[in-house]
Structure formats: C-alpha cells, structure tokens
Protein backbone atom coordinates (compact mmCIF):
# COMPACT_ATOMS: atom_id res chain seq x y z
CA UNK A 1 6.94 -22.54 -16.32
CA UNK A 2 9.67 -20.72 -18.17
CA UNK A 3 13.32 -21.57 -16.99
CA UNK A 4 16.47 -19.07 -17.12
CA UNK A 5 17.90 -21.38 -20.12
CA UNK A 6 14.66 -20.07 -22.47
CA UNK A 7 16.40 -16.32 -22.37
CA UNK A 8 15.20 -15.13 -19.25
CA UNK A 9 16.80 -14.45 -16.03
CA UNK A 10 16.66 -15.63 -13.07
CA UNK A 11 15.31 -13.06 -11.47
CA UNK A 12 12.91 -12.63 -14.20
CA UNK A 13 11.35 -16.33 -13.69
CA UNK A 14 11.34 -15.37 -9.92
CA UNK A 15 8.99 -12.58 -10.55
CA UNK A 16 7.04 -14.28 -13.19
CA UNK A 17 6.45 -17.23 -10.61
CA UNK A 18 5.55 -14.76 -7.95
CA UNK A 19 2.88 -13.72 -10.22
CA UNK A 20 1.64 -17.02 -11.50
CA UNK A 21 1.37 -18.52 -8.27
CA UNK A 22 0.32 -21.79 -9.29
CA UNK A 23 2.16 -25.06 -7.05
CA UNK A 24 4.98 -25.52 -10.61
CA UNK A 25 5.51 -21.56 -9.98
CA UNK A 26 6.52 -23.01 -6.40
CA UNK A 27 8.70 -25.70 -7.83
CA UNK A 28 10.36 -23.05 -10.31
CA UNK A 29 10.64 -20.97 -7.31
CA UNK A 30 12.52 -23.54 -4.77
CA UNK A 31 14.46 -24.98 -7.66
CA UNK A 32 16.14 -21.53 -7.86
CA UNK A 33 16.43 -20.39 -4.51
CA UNK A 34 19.79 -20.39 -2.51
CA UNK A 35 21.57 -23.69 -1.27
CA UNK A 36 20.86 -22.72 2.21
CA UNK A 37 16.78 -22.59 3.02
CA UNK A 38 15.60 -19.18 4.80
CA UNK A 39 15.99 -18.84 8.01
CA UNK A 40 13.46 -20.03 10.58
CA UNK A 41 11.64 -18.18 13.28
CA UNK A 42 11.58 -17.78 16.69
CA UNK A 43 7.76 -17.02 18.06
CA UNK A 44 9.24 -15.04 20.88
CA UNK A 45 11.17 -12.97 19.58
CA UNK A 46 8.36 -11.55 16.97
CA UNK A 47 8.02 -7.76 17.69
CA UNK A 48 4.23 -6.90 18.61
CA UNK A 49 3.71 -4.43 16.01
CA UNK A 50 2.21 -5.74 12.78
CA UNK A 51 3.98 -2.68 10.58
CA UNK A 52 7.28 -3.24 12.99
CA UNK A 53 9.38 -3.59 9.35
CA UNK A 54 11.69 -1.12 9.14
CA UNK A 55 14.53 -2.56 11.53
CA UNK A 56 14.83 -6.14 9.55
CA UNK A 57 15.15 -5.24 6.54
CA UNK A 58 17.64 -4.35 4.21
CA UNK A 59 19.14 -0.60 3.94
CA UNK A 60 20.75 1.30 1.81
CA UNK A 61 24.60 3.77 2.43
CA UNK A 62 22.16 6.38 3.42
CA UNK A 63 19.88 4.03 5.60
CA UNK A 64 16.95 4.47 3.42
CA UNK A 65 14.64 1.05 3.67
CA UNK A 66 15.15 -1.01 0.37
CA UNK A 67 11.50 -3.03 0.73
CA UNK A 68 11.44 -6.69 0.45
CA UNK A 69 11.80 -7.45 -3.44
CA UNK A 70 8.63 -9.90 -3.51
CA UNK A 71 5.36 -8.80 -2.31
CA UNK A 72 2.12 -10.71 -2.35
CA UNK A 73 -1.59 -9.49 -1.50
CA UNK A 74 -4.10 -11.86 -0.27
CA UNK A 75 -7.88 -10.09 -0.06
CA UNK A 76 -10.38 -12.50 2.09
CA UNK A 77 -13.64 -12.86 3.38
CA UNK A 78 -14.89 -14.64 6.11
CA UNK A 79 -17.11 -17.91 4.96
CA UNK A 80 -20.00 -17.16 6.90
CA UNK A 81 -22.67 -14.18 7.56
CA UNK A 82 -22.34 -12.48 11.11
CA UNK A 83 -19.27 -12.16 13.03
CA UNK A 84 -16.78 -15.29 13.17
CA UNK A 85 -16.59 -17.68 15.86
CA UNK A 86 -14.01 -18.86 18.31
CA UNK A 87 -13.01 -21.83 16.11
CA UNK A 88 -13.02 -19.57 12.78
CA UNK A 89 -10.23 -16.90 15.15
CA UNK A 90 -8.69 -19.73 16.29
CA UNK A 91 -8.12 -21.42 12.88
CA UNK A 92 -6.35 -17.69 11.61
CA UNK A 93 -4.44 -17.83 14.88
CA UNK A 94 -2.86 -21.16 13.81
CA UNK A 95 -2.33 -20.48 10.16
CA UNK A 96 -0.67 -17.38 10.97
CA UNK A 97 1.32 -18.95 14.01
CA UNK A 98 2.61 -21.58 11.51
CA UNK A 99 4.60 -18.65 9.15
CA UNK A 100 5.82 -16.89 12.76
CA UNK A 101 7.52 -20.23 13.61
CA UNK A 102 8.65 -21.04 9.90
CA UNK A 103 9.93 -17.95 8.98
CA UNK A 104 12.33 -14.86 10.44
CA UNK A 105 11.00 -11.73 10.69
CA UNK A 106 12.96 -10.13 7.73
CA UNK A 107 13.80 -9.35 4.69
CA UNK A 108 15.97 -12.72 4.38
CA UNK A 109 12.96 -14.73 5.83
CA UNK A 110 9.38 -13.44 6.12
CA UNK A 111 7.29 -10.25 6.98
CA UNK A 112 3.83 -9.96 7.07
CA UNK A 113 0.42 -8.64 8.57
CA UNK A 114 -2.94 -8.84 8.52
CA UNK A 115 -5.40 -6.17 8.60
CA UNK A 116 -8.84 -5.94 8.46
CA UNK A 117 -11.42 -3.79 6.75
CA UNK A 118 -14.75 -1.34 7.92
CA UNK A 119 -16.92 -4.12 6.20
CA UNK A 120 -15.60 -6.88 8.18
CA UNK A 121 -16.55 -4.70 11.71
CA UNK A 122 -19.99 -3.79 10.30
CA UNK A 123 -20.37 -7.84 10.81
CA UNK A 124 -20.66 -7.01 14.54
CA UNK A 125 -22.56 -3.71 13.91
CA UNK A 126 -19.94 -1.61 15.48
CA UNK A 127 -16.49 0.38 14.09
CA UNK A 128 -13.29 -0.41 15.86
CA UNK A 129 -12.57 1.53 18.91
CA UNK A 130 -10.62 4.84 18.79
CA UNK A 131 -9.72 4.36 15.29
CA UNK A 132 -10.61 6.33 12.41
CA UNK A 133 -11.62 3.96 9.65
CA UNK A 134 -13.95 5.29 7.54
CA UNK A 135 -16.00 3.48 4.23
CA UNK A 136 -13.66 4.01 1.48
CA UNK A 137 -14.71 7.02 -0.86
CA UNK A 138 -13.48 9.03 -3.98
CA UNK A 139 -10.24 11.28 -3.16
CA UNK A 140 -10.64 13.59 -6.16
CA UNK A 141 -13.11 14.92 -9.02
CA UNK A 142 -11.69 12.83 -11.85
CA UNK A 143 -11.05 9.26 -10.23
CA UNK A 144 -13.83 6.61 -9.76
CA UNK A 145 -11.79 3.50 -8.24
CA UNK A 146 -13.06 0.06 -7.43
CA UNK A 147 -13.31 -0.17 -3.55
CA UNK A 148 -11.70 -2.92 -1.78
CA UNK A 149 -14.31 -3.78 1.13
CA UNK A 150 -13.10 -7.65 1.85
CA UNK A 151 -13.09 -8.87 5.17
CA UNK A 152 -9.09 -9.22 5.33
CA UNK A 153 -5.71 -8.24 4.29
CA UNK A 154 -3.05 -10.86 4.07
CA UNK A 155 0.02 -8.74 2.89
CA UNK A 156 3.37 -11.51 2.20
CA UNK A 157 7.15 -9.75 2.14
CA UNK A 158 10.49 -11.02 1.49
CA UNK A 159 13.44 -10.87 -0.58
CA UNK A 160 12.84 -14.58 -1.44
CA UNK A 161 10.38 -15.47 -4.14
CA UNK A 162 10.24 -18.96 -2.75
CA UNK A 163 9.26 -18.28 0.88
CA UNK A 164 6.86 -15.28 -0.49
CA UNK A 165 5.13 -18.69 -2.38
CA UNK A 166 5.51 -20.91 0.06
CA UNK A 167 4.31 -18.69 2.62
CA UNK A 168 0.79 -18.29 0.69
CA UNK A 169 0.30 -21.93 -0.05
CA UNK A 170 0.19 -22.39 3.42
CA UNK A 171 -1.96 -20.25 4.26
CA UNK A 172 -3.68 -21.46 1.77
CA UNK A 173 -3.88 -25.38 1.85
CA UNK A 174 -1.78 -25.98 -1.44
CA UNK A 175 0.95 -27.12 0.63
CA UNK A 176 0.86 -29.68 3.83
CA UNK A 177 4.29 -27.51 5.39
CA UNK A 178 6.35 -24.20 5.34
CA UNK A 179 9.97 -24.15 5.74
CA UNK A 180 9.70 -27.84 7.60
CA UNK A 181 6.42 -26.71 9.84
CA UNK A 182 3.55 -28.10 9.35
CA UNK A 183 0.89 -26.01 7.66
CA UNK A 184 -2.34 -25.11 8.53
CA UNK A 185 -4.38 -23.47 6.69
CA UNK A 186 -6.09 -19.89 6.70
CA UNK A 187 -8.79 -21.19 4.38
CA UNK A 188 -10.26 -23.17 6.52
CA UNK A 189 -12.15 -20.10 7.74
CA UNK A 190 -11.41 -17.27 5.04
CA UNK A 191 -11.73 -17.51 1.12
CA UNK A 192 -9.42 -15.99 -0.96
CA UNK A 193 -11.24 -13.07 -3.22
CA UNK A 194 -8.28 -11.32 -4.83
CA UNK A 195 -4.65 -12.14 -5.10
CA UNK A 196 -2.11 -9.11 -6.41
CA UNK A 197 1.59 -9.51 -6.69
CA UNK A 198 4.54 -7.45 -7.44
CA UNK A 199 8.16 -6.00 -6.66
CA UNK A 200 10.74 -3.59 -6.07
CA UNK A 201 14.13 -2.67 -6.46
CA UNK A 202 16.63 -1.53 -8.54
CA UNK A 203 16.90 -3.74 -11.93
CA UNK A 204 13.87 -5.10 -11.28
CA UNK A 205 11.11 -2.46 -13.24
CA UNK A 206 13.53 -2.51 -15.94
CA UNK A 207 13.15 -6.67 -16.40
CA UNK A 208 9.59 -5.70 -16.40
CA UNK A 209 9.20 -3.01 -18.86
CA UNK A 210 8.07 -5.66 -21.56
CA UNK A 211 4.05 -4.69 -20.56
CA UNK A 212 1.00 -2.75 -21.40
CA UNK A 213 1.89 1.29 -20.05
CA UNK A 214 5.34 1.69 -20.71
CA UNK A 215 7.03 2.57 -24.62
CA UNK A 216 8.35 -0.62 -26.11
CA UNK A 217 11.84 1.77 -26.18
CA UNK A 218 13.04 0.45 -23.02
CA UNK A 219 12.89 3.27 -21.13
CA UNK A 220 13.53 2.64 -17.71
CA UNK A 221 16.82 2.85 -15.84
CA UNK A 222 18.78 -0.48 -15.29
CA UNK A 223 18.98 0.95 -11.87
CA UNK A 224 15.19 2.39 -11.01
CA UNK A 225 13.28 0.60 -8.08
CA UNK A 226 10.24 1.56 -10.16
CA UNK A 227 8.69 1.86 -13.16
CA UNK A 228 8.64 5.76 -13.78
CA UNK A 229 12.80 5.90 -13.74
CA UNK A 230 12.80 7.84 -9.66
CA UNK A 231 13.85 6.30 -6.35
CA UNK A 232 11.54 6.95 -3.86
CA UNK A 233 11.05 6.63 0.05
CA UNK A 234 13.89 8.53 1.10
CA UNK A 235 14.44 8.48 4.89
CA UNK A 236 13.82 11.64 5.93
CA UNK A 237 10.99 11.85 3.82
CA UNK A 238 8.84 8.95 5.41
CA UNK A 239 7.04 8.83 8.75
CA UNK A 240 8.88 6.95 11.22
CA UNK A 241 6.80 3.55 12.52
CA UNK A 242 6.51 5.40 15.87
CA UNK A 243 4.53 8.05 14.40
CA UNK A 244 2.15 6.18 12.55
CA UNK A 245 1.04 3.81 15.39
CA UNK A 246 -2.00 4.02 17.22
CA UNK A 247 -1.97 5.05 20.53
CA UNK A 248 -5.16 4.40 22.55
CA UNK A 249 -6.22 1.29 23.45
CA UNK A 250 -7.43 -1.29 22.52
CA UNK A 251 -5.84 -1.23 19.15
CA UNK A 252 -2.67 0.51 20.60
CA UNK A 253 0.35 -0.77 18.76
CA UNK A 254 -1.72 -1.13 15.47
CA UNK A 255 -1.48 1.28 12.66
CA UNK A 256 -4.35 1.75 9.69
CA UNK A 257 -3.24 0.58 6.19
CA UNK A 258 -4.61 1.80 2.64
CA UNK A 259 -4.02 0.15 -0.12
CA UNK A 260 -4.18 1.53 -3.90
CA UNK A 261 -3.51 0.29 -7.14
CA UNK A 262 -2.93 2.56 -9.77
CA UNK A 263 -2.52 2.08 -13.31
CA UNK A 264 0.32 4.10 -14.78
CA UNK A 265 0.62 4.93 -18.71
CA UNK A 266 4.27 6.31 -19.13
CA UNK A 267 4.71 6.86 -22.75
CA UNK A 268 4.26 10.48 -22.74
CA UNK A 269 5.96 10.23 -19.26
CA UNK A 270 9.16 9.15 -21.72
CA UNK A 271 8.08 9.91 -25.16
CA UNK A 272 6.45 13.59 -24.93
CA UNK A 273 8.57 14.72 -21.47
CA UNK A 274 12.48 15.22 -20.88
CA UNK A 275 14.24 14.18 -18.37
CA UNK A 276 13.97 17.98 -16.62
CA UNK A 277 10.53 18.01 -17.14
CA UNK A 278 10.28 14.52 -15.48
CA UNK A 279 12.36 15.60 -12.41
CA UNK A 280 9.97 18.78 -12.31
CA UNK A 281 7.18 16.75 -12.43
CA UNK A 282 8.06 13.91 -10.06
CA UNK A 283 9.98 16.22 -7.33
CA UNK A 284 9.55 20.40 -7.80
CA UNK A 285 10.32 22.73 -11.00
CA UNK A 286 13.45 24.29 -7.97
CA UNK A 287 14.95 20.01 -8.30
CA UNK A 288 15.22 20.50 -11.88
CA UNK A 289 16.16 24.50 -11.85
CA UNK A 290 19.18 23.82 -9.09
CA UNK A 291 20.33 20.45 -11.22
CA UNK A 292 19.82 18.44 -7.47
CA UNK A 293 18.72 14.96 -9.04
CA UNK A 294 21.32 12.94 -10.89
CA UNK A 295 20.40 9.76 -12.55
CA UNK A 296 17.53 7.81 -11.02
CA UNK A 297 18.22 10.25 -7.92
CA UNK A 298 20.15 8.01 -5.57
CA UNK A 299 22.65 11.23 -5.25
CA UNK A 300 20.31 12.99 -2.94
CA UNK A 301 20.58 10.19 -0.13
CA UNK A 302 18.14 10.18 2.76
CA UNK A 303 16.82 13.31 1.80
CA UNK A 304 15.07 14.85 -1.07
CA UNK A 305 15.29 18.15 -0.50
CA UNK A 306 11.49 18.44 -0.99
CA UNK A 307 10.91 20.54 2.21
CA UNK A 308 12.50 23.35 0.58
CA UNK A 309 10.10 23.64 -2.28
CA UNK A 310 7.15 23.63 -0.97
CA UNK A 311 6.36 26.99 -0.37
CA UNK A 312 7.26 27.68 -3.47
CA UNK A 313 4.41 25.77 -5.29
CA UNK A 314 2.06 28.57 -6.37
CA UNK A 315 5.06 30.26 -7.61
CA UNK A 316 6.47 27.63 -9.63
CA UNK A 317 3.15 27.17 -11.03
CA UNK A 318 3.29 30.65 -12.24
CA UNK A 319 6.80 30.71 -13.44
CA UNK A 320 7.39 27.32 -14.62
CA UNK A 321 3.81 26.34 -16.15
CA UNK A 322 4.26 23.09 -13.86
CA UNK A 323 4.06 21.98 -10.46
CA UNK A 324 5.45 18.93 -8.71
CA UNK A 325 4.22 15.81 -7.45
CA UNK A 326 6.00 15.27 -4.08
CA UNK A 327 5.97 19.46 -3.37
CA UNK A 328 2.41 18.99 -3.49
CA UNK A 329 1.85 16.18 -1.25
CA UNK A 330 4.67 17.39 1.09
CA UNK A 331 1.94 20.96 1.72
CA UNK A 332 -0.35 18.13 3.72
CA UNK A 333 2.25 15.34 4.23
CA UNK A 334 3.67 17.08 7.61
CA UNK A 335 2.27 18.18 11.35
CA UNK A 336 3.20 21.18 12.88
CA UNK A 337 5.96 20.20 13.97
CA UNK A 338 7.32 19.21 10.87
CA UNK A 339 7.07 15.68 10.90
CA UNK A 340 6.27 13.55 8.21
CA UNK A 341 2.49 11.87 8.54
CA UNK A 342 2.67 9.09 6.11
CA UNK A 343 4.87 6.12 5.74
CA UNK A 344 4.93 4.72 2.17
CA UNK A 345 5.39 1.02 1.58
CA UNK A 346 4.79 0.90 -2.25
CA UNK A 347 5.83 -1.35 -5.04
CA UNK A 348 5.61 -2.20 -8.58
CA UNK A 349 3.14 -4.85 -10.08
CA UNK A 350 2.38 -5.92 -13.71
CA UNK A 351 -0.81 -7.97 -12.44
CA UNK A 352 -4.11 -6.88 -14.45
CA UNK A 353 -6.77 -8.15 -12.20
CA UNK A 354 -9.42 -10.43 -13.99
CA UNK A 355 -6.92 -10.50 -17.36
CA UNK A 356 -3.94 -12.36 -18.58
CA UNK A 357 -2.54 -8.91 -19.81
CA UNK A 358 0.96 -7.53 -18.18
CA UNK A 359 -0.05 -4.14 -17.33
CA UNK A 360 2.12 -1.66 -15.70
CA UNK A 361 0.69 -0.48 -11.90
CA UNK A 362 1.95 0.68 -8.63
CA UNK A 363 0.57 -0.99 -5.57
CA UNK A 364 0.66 1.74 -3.12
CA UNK A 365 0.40 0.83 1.00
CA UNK A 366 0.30 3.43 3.41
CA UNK A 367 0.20 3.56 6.53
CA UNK A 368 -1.12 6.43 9.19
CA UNK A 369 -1.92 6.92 12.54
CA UNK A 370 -5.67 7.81 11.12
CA UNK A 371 -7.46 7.64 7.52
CA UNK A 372 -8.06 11.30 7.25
CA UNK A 373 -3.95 11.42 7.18
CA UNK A 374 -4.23 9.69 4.30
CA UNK A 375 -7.00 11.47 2.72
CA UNK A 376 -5.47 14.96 3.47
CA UNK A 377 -2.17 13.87 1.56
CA UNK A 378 -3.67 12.66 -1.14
CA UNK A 379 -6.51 15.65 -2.01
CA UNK A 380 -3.34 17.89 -1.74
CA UNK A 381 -1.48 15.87 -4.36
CA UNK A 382 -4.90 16.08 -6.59
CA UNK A 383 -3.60 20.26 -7.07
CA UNK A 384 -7.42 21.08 -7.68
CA UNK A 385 -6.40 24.44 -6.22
CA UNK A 386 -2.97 25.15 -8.49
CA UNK A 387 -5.52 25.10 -11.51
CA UNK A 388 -6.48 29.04 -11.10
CA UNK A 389 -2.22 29.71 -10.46
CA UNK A 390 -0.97 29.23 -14.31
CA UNK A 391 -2.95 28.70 -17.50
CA UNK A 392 -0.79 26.11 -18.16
CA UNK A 393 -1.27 24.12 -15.56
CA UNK A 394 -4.72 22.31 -15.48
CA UNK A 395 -6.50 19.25 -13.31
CA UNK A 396 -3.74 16.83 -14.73
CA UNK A 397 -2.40 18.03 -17.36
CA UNK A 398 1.51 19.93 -15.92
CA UNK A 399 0.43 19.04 -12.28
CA UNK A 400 2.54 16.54 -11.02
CA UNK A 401 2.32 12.51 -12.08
CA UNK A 402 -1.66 12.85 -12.60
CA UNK A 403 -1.34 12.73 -16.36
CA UNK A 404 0.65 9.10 -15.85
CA UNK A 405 -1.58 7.53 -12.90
CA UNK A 406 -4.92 6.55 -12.54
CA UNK A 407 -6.99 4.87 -9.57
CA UNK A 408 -8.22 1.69 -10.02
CA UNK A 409 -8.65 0.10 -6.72
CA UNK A 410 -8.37 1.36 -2.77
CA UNK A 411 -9.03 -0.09 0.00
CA UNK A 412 -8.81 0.91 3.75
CA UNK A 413 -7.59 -1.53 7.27
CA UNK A 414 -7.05 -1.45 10.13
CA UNK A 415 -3.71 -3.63 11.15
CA UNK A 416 -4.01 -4.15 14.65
CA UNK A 417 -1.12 -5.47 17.00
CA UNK A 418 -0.05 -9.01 16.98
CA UNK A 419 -2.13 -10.28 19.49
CA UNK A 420 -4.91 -9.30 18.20
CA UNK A 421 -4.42 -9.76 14.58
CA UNK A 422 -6.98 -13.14 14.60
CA UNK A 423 -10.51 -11.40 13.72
CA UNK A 424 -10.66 -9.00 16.66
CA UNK A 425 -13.46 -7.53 17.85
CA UNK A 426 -14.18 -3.98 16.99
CA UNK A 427 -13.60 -3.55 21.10
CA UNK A 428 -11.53 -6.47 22.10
C-alpha cells in the first residue's frame, strides 16, 4: 500500500485505500487517521429517515451541503431463492445495528442506508406498496446502460476514510469489531456482487486527475469538488429531504434512490471548449453572456441563478448555437409551485468496474419522492426536442454535458425508513 513518504499525499493514499479496500488498505487507513477515533453512536438518537443527511453534515458560508468526502457502494443479493427468512432479516438487523451503535450519524462519524431494488420484491411476487418503483429502463435514444437489479443497496458516508473501511469490513466479516463494537456481519445472509467507491470535495478531483477521461494537462481546478472544474448542489437548487420523502404508508418516511454511473471523457471538455463555452454548457449560454460564474463558481452561493434561464432555452439555442445542461433539466426539475423535485447526492469515482484501469466517472444518487421524478428530469436533460431549434445544436453535440457523459450503469431502490430497512416486505 503506498505511504505519503513515496510522493503522495495523504489524502491521496486515503482515497486510493478507499478504493482498494483490501484489510492493509484498512491498516493504511487507521494508521493515518486522527489521534482521536470517530465518534460513537447513540441508537436512540438515530433519526428515522434513511436519507435524513442533510442536518449532520458539513456546510458551506452559504449553507450549501459539502457531502461526506468518502463514499462506498455495496450491491447485494440475498443467498437464497424466494423471499428471506426471519433469521436472514434478523441477521441485516444486527449488522446494521452494530454501525448505528459504533458510529455518529455524521459527517465526522458515519451515514448510511440501505435500499432495496424491484428485483428483490419480485422475490415475494408483489411491488412495494404506494411506491412507484418501476424495472429500470433506457432514459434516452443514444444510451444503453448496464442495469443494476441486485437485491440491496448498502451506500457507506463519511469524511473519514478509515470508518468508511471499517464500516464495510464489518458488514462484511473482514473484521471481528467497528469502532470497539463487536461486528456482525451482513454476509451472513447477503453476498456482495459489486463494490464502487469514490469522493468529493474541493482538492480532491484534482489529486485524481492522473486517470483514463481527463487530458494529462492537469486541467482541473485545485479547488473543484468534481472532475469537470463546476461546483454543484447549490442550496436552492436541490429538493429539500421533506420533499422527497414518501408519504403514504407503509413506506412513509422512505424516499426512492437511483443510482448512475457515468463515464465522463473531458478532453474536448478542456482541450476543444473555453472556459465560456464550458460555463454555457454546464449552466445556460445567459451564465456565460452576464459573466455570473467566477472560478469553479463558488461566487454564486446557494443559488445558481438557473431559474432565470430557463425559459430562455429555445432561444439560446437559436442565438447561441448551444444550450445548457442544468437550464435543461431545471424545465422538468420543478412542480408547480416551483419547487425543486430532485435531491442530488453525487460524487466522483475513478473505479472501472471489472478492470484495474483508473477511469474518470460520476456516481450519481438521487433521490425522489417517485421514479417517474427522476425519469422526467433526466429525458428533459437528453434535449431530444432542442435538436429542430438551431442547426448547430444536435443530440449531443452543443447540448449541454452529453458530449462528455455516458451511461454505464443505473439502478433503481427503494430506501425505506429505519425500521424497516431489514428486507421488508413489499407491504410490511
């Protein structure tokens, strides 16, 4: 396992260990953690929403949500054919009660959830009551992703590469105990299938840059939280938790969760493109007309402005030759009302699933009140219907990001509430 005194820093082994995963990625891990170990939690006190993140975590002079900076994703199935048994919910119960006692819930300690897929209800012959999870299916005319239909979604947060580690070998019998509690283990009744890692946060892309997708130039900021150069999730921009929680019983107090992975390829992003034509493509043609982005963005603070652009979109597809990225999500990404639908949880990753490679990709979590949300956000970012606006503007070539990302995997869950987050029952 490399070490900060080959070169590297710290932070740099931290996210290479995150990735590795392996028990001397743990050592690496705990050797360069703080002094003092991360706090430990109190059962109790654990709020009964699943996706209840937003208040324990870090924010920003604006109050934007900075995400925790290590994220792991654990896809499972359930060892057996048919529905699982008492002992099999009882043995999740305990695995996951072992990180609730172990761990805060935040940032500093531990967040996490687990959600669960269409495939693993069809084991009972029967979709989840009142919620709208359908089979996952292709969004647009030029994407043909891998669909993620495992039982389970084990999704690990925290600031701290160590507890992020430690927190997975528990749950998956690599380690007998977590933070001083005694582990048991998820596997016991769940195998793991997939296991995808990554980060976010300013510095951190930057550290990263050094992989397949992105110009060997260096391109990105020191200070982007991501890969194409932007900040993102602005506060005003994102759905509150409220919103995106389900209402009717029996899931009430759950939320539904896609998960994407796409594969980005920036060098004409910073080769071919500007940095005007970037902000045009990433926010509206009217952010880079008006001069409102400065530097990685962080000047526009818990806003970004998008609102007033996008009415504008045909226009600017006219005029400019180019339409935006968030102005075309934003035409499906609010009610009537005006409020935002979607809440965006998304980080970086240079995982390459099934290869040693370092590939550059955007794990992107979402999370709605219903699928369809989802689904109507992201056909509206596809711009299908901008293409007869301009001649210049075609399926993803001047229309938006879709010339930089491609789908490679989604998947869709339900994350129900925490007391029923053990293999529920599609009508508990």
């Amino acid at each position: 396992m490399p070490s900060p005194s080959d070169g590297r820093s710290r932070r740099d082994v931290l996210k290479a260990a995150v990735a590795a995963g392996t028990t001397t990625a743990l050592a690496a891990c705990v050797d360069l953690a703080p002094d003092d170990g991360p706090p430990t939690g109190s059962p109790g006190s654990k709020p009964a929403r699943q996706h209840a993140w937003n208040d324990h975590v870090r924010t920003d002079d604006y109050g934007n949500v900075e995400l925790p900076r290590h994220q792991t994703l654990l896809y499972l199935s359930l060892d057996r054919d048919g529905p699982p048994t008492e002992a099999d919910r009882e043995t999740v119960e305990r695995a996951l009660a072992v990180l609730d006692e172990a761990y805060e819930w935040s940032s500093d300690g531990l967040l996490f959830s687990v959600a669960y897929s269409r495939a693993y209800f069809e084991r009972f012959d029967a979709a989840p009551v009142n919620v709208d999870l359908p089979e996952p299916a292709p969004l647009s005319p030029f994407e043909d992703p891998v669909f993620d239909t495992q039982d389970a979604l084990v999704h690990l947060a925290s600031d701290r590469a160590d507890v992020v580690l430690e927190a997975e070998h528990a749950l998956t019998g690599q380690t007998d105990e977590a933070n001083g509690v005694d582990a048991e283990p998820l596997t016991d009744a769940l195998s793991v299938e997939s296991r995808r890692t990554g980060f976010v946060g300013a510095g951190m892309p930057a550290e990263r840059q050094d992989a397949d997708g992105v110009p060997d130039t260096n391109p990105v900021p020191e200070d982007a939280p991501l890969f194409m150069g932007f900040t993102a999730g602005f506060r005003e921009n994102q759905a509150t938790e409220d919103y995106v929680t389900i209402e009717s019983a029996p899931f009430a107090g759950g939320t539904t969760k896609v998960v994407s992975n796409l594969r980005q390829r920036l060098d004409d992003w910073y080769v071919e493109q500007g940095y005007e034509e970037r902000v045009t493509e990433l926010f509206s043609p009217g952010h880079a007309a008006d001069g409102l982005v400065e530097g990685v963005g962080n000047n526009l603070g818990a806003d970004s402005r998008i609102d007033e652009y996008v009415d504008d979109v045909e226009a600017h597809a006219r005029e400019y030759g180019r339409v935006g990225h968030a102005q075309k999500a934003a035409r499906s990404n609010r009610d009537a009302d005006g409020n935002v639908r979607v809440l965006r949880r998304h980080f970086e990753s240079t995982d390459d699933v099934g290869s040693d490679r370092e590939v550059a990709s955007l794990h992107f979590p979402s999370l709605q009140r219903e699928i369809s949300t989802f689904e109507d956000v992201r056909r509206a970012m596809n711009g299908t219907d901008l293409v007869d606006s301009s001649p210049a503007v075609r399926q993803r070539v001047n229309n938006g990001i879709l010339e930089y990302v491609f789908a490679r995997r989604r998947g869709y869950f339900l994350v129900p509430p925490r007391e029923l987050r053990a293999l529920p029952a599609p009508d508990p």
